[in-house]
Protein backbone atom coordinates (compact mmCIF):
# COMPACT_ATOMS: atom_id res chain seq x y z
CA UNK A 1 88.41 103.14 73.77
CA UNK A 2 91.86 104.20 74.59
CA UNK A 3 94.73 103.20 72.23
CA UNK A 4 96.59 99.86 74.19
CA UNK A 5 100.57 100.32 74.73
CA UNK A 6 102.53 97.99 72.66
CA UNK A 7 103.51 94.90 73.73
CA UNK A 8 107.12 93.75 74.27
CA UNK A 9 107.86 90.98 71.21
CA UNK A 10 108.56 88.58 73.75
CA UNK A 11 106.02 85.89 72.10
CA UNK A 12 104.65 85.15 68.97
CA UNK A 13 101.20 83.84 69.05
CA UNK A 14 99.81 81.32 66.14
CA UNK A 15 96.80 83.40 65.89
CA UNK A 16 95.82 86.68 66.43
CA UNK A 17 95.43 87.63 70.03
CA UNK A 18 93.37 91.01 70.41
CA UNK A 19 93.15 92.96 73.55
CA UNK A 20 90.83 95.90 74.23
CA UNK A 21 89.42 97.90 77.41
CA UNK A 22 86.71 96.41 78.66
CA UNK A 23 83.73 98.37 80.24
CA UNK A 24 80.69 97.32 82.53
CA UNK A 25 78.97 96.15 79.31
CA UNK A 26 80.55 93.22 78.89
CA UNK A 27 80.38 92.09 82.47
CA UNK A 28 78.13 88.91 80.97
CA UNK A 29 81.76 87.88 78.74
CA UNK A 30 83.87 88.36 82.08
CA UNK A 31 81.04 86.04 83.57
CA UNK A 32 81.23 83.26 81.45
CA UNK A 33 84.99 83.21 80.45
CA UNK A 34 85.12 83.24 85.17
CA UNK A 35 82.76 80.24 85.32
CA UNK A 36 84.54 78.61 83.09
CA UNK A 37 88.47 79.40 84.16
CA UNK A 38 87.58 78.59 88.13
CA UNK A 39 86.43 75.58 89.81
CA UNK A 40 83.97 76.20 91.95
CA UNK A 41 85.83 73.72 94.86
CA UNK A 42 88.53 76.92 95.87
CA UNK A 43 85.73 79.49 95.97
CA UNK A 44 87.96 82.31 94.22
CA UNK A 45 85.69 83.56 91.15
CA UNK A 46 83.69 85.82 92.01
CA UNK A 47 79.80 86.79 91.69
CA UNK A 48 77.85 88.88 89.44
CA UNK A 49 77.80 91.34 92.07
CA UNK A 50 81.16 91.32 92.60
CA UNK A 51 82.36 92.31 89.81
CA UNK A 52 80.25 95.26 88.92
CA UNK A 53 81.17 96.27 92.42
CA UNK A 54 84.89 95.94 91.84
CA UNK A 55 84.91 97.40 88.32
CA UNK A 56 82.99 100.16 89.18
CA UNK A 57 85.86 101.06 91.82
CA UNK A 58 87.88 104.27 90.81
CA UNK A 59 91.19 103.06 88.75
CA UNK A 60 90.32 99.82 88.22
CA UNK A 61 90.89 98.27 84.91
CA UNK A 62 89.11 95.57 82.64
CA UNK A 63 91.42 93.75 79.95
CA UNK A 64 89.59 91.58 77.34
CA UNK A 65 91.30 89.26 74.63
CA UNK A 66 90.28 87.55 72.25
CA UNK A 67 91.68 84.66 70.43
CA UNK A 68 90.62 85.52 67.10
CA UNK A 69 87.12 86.46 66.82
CA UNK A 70 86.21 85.04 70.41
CA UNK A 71 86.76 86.47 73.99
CA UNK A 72 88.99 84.02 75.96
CA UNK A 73 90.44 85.89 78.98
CA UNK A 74 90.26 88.48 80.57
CA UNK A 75 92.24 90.42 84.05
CA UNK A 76 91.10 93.26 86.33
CA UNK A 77 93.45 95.36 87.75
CA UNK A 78 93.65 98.13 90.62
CA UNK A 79 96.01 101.56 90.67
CA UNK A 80 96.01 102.74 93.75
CA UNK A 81 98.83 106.05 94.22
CA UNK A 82 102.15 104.00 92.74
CA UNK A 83 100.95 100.40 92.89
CA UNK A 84 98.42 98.04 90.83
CA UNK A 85 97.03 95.38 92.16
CA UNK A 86 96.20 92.28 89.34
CA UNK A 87 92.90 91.05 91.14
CA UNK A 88 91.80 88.39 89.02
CA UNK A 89 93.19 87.21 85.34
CA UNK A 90 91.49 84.39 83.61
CA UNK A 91 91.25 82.24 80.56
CA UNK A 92 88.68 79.92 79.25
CA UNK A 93 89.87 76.47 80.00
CA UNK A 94 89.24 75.83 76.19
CA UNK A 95 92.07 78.38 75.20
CA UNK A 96 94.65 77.65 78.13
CA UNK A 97 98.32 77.05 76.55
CA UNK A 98 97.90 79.59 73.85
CA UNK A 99 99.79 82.52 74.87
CA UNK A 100 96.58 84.27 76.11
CA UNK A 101 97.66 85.11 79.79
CA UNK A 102 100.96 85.84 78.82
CA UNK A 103 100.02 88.51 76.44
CA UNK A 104 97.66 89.73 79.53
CA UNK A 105 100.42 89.51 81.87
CA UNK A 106 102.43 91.53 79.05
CA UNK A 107 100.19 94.12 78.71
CA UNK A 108 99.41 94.99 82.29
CA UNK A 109 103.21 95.34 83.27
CA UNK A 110 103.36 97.30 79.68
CA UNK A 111 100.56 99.67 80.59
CA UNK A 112 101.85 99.82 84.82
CA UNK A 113 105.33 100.69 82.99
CA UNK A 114 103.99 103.28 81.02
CA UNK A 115 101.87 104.85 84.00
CA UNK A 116 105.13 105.06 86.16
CA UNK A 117 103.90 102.48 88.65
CA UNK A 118 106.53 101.43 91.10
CA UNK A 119 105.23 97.46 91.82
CA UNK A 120 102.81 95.29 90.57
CA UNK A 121 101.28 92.99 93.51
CA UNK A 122 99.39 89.76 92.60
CA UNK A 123 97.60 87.28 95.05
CA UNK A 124 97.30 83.43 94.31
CA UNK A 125 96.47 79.75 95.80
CA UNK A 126 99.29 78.01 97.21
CA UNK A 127 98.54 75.30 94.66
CA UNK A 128 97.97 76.81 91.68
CA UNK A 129 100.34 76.22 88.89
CA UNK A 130 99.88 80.00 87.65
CA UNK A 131 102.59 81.04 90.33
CA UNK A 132 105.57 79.97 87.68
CA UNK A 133 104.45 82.14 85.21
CA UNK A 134 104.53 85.00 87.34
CA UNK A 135 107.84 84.04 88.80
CA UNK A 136 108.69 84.11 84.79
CA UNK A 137 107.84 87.63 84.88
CA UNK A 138 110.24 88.18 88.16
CA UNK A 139 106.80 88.44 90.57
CA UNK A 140 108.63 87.58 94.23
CA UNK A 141 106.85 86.04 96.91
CA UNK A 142 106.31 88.50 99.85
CA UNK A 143 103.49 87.54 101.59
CA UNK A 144 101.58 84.53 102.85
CA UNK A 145 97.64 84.12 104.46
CA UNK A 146 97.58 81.12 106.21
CA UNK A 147 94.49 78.67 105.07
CA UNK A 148 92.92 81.22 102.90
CA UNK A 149 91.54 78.84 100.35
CA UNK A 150 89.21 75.73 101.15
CA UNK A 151 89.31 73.11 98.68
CA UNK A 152 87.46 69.92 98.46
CA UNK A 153 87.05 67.59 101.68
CA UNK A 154 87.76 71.20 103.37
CA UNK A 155 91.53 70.84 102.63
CA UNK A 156 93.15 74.16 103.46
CA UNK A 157 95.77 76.14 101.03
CA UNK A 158 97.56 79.30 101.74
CA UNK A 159 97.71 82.42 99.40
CA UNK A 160 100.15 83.75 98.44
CA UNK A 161 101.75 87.48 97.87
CA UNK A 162 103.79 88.69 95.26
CA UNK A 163 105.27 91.82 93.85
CA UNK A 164 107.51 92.94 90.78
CA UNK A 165 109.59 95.92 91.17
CA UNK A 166 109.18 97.80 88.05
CA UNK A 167 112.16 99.77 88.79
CA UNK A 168 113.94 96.42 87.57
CA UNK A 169 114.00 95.13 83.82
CA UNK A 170 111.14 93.81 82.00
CA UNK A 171 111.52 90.07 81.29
C-alpha cells in the first residue's frame, strides 16, 4: 500500500487513529462499519453490490481507520479530471465523537491537496447533522435535489451540494 500524506496537526486524538488504503478485500469491514453508521429509514447505504461496483470504478478511493486495533470508519472517494467527489464517509455509531471522521475528512482534502485537485464536492441529507462539520472544513452549499431522501412515514428531505475550493486555505 501506498505511503498516506501527512495530516495537518489540526487534532489530537486520545488514541491512535490509523488510516490505510483500502482494497476490494475488505469490502465485508466497509459492510459492517455501513450497516452500522446508516439507518436503514433514509435509504442512503448502499448494497453489497454497490460497492464493489463503485470501488471497482477507475480513481476511486477506499480510506479505512481504525481506532486502535479496530476498523471504525471508513470514506470512498471519486477523481474525476480536477475534482473528487467524497461519495460516502462513515463511522461505526460505537466510535462517533472520537475524531474519526475528522481525521478522514483531513486526509482526503490532504491527499486532493497533494494531487492538485481544484474542489472537493460532497452530497448530504438535508437533516443530517454531518453538514457542520463540513462547513468546518469551508464545504459551501451549491446545490440542492428537491425530496431526494424518504424518511420514515415517507417524510421527504432534500440533499444537499457542496464544494471546497482548494485553491483557498486549509482549515
Amino acid at each position: 500500500m501506498a505511503d498516506l500524506h501527512p495530516l495537518p496537526e489540526t487534532i489530537t486524538p486520545a488514541v491512535s487513529i490509523k488510516l490505510q488504503y483500502g482494497e476490494l478485500t475488505q469490502l465485508p469491514i466497509v459492510m459492517r462499519i455501513m450497516q452500522s453508521a446508516f439507518s436503514s429509514r433514509y435509504g442512503e447505504s448502499w448494497n453489497n453490490n454497490q460497492c464493489r461496483s463503485m470501488l471497482s470504478l477507475p480513481g476511486t478511493q477506499l480510506m479505512i481507520a481504525s481506532y486502535g486495533e479496530e476498523p471504525c470508519g471508513f470514506s470512498i472517494s471519486r477523481k474525476v479530471a480536477d475534482e473528487e467527489e467524497l461519495l460516502m464517509i462513515a463511522v461505526d455509531p460505537q466510535y462517533q465523537n472520537k475524531g474519526i471522521g475528522i481525521v478522514l475528512l483531513e486526509q482526503l482534502i490532504s491527499n486532493a491537496i497533494s494531487n492538485n485537485i481544484a474542489s472537493v464536492f460532497l452530497e448530504v441529507r438535508s437533516n443530517n447533522p454531518a453538514q457542520n462539520l463540513y462547513k468546518k472544513f469551508g464545504f459551501e452549499k451549491v446545490g440542492l435535489r428537491p425530496a431526494y431522501y424518504t424518511g420514515e412515514g415517507q417524510e421527504k428531505f432534500d440533499a444537499l451540494t457542496y464544494k471546497k475550493s482548494l485553491s483557498k486555505t486549509l482549515i
